[in-house]
PDB file of N, CA and C in Angstrom:
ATOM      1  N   UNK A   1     -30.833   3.949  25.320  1.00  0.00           N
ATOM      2  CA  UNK A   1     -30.389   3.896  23.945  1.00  0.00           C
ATOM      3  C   UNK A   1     -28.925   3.485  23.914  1.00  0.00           C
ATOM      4  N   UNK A   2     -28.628   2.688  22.929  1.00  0.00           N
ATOM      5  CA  UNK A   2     -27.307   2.011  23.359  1.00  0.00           C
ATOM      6  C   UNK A   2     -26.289   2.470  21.877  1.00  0.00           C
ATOM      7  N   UNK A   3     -25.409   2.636  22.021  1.00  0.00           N
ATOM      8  CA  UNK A   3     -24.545   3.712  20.475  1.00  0.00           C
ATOM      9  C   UNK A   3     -23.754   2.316  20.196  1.00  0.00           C
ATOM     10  N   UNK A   4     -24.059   1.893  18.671  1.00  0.00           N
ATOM     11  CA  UNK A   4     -22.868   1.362  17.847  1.00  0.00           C
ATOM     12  C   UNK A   4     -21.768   1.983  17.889  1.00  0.00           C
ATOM     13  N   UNK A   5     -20.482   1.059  17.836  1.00  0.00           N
ATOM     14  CA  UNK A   5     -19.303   1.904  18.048  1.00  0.00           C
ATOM     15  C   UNK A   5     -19.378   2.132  16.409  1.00  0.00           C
ATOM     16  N   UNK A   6     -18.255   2.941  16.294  1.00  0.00           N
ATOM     17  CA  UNK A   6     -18.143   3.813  14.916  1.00  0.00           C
ATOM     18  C   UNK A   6     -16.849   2.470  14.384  1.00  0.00           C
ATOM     19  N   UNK A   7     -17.350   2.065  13.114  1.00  0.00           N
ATOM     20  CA  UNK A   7     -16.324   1.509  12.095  1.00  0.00           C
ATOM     21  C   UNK A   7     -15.814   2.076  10.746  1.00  0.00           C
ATOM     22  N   UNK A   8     -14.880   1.810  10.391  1.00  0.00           N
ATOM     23  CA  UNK A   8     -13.978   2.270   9.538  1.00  0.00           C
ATOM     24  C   UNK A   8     -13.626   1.520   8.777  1.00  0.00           C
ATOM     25  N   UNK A   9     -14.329   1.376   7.547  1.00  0.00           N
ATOM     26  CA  UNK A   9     -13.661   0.206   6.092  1.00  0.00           C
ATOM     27  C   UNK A   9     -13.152   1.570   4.650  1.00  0.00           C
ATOM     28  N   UNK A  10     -12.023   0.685   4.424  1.00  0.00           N
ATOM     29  CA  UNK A  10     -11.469   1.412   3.540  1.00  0.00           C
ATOM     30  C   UNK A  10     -12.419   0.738   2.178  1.00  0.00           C
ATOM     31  N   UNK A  11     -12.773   1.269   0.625  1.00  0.00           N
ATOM     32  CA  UNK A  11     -13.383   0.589  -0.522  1.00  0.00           C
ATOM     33  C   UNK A  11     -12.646   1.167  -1.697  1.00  0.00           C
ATOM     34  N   UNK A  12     -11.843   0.055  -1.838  1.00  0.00           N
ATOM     35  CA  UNK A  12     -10.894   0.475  -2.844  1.00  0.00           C
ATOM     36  C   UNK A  12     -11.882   0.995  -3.941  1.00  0.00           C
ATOM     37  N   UNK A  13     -10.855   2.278  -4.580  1.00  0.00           N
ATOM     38  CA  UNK A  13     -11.201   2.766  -6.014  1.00  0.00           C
ATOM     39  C   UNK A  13      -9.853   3.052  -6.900  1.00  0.00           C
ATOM     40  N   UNK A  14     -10.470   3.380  -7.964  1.00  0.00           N
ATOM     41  CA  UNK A  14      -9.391   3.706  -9.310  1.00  0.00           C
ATOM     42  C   UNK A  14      -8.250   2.658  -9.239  1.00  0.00           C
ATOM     43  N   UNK A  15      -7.103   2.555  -8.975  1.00  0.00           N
ATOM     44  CA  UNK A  15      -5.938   1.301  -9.122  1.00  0.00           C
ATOM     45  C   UNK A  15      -5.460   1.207  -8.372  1.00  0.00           C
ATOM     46  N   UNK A  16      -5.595   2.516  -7.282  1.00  0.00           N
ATOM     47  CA  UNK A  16      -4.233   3.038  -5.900  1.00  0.00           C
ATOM     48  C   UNK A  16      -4.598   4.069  -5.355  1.00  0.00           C
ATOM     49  N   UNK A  17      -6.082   3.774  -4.748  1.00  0.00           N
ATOM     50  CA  UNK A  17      -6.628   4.969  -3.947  1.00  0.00           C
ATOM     51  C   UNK A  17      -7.726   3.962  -2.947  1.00  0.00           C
ATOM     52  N   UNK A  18      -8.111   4.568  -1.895  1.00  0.00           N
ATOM     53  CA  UNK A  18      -9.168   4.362  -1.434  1.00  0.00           C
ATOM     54  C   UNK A  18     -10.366   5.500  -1.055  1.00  0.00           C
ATOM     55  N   UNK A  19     -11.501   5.010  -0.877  1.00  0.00           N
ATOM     56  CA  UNK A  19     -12.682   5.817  -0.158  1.00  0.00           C
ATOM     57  C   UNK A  19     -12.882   5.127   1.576  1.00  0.00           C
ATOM     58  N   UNK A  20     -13.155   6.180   2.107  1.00  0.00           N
ATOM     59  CA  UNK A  20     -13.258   5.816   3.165  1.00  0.00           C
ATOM     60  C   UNK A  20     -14.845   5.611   3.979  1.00  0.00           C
ATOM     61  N   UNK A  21     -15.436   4.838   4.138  1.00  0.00           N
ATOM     62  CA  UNK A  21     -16.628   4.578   5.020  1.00  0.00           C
ATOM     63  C   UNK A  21     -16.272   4.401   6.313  1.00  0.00           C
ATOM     64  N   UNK A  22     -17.072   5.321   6.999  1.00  0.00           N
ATOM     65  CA  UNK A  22     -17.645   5.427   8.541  1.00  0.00           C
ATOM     66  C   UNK A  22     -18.666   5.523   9.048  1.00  0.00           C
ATOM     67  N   UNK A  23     -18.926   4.093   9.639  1.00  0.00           N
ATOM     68  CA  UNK A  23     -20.459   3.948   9.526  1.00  0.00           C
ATOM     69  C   UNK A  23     -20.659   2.869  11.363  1.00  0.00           C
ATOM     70  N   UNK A  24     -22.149   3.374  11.476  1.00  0.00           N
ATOM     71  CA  UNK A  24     -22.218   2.744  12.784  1.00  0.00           C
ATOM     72  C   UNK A  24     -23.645   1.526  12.200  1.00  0.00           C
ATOM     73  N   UNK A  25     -23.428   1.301  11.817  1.00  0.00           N
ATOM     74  CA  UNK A  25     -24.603   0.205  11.176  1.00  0.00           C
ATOM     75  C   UNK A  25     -25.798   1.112  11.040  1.00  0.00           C
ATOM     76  N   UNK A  26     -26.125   2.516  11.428  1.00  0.00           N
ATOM     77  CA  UNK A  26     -27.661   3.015  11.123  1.00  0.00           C
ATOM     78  C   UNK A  26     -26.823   4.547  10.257  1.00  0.00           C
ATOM     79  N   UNK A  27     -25.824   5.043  10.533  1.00  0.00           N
ATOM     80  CA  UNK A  27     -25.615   6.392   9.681  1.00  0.00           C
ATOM     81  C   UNK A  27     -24.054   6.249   8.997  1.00  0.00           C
ATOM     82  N   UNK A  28     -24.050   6.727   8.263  1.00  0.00           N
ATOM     83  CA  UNK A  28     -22.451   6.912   7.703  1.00  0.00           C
ATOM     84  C   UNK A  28     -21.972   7.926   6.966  1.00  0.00           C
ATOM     85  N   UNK A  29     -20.854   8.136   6.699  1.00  0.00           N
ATOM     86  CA  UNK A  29     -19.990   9.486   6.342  1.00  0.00           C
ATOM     87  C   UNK A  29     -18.750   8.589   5.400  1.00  0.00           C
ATOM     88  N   UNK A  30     -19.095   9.041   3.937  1.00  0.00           N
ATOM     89  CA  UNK A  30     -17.840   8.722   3.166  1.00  0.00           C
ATOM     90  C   UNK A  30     -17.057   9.768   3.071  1.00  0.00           C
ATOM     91  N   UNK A  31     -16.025   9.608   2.592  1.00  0.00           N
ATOM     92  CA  UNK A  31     -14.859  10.461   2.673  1.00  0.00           C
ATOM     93  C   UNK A  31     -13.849   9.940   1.721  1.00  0.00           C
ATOM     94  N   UNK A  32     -13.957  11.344   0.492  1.00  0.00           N
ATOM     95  CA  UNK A  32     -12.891  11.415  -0.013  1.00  0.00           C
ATOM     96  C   UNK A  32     -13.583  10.544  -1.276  1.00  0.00           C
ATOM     97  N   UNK A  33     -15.056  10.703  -1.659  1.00  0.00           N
ATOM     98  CA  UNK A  33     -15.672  10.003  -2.233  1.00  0.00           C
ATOM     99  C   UNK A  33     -15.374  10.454  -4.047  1.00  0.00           C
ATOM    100  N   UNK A  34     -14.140   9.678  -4.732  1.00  0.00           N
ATOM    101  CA  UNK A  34     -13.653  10.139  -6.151  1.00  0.00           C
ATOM    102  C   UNK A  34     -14.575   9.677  -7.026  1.00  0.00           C
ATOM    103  N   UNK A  35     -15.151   8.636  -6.644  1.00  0.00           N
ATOM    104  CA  UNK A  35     -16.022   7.101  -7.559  1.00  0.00           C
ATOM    105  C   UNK A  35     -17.371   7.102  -6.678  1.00  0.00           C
ATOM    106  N   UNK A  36     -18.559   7.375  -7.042  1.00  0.00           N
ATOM    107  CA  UNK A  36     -19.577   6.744  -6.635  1.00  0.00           C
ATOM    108  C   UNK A  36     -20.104   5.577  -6.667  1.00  0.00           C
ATOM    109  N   UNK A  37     -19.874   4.774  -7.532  1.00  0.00           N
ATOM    110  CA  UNK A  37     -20.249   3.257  -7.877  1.00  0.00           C
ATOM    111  C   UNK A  37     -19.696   2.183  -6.788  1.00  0.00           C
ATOM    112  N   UNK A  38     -18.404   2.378  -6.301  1.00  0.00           N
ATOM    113  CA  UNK A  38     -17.504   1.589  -5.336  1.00  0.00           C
ATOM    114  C   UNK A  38     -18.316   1.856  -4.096  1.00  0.00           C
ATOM    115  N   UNK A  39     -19.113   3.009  -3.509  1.00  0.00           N
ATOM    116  CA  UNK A  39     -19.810   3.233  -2.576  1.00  0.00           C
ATOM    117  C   UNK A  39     -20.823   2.844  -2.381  1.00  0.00           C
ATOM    118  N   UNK A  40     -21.901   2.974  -3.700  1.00  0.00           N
ATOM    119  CA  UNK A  40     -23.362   2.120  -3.494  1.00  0.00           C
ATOM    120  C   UNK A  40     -23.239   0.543  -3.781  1.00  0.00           C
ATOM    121  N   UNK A  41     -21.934   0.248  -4.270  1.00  0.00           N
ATOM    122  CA  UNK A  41     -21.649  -1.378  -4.082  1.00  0.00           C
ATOM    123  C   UNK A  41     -21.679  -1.550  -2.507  1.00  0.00           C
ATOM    124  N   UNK A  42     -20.451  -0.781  -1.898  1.00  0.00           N
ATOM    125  CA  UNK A  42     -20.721  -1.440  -0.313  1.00  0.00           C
ATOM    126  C   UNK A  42     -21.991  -1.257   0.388  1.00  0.00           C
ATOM    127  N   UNK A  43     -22.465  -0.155   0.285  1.00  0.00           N
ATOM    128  CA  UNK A  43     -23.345   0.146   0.990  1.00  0.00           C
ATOM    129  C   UNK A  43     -24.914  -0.833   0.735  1.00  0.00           C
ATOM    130  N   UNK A  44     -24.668  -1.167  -0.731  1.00  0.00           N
ATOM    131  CA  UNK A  44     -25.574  -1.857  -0.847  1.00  0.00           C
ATOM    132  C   UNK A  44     -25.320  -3.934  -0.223  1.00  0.00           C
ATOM    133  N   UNK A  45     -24.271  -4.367  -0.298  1.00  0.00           N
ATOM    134  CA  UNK A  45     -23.824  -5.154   0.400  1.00  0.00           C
ATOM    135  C   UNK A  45     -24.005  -5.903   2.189  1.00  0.00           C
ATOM    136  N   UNK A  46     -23.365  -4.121   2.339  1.00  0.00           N
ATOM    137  CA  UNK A  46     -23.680  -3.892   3.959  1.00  0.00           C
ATOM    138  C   UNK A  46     -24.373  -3.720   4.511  1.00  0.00           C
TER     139      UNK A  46
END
């Protein structure tokens, strides 16, 4: 079994904040999630 390394994209929200995604292409962990909409945009993207 071979492990994706772990990535880190910032998804901007509100005017001057970010959310943070950490994701290995099969699981992920947002963080600091203020806005839900900015999240199922990337995720749906990615």
């Amino acid at each position: 079994m071979q492990h994706q390394p772990l990535q880190i994209e910032p998804i901007p929200a509100f005017e001057d904040n970010y959310i943070w995604l950490l994701h290995n292409t099969r699981d992920a962990i947002v963080i600091d999630p203020g806005d839900a909409a900015p999240v199922f945009a990337s995720l749906k993207t990615n």
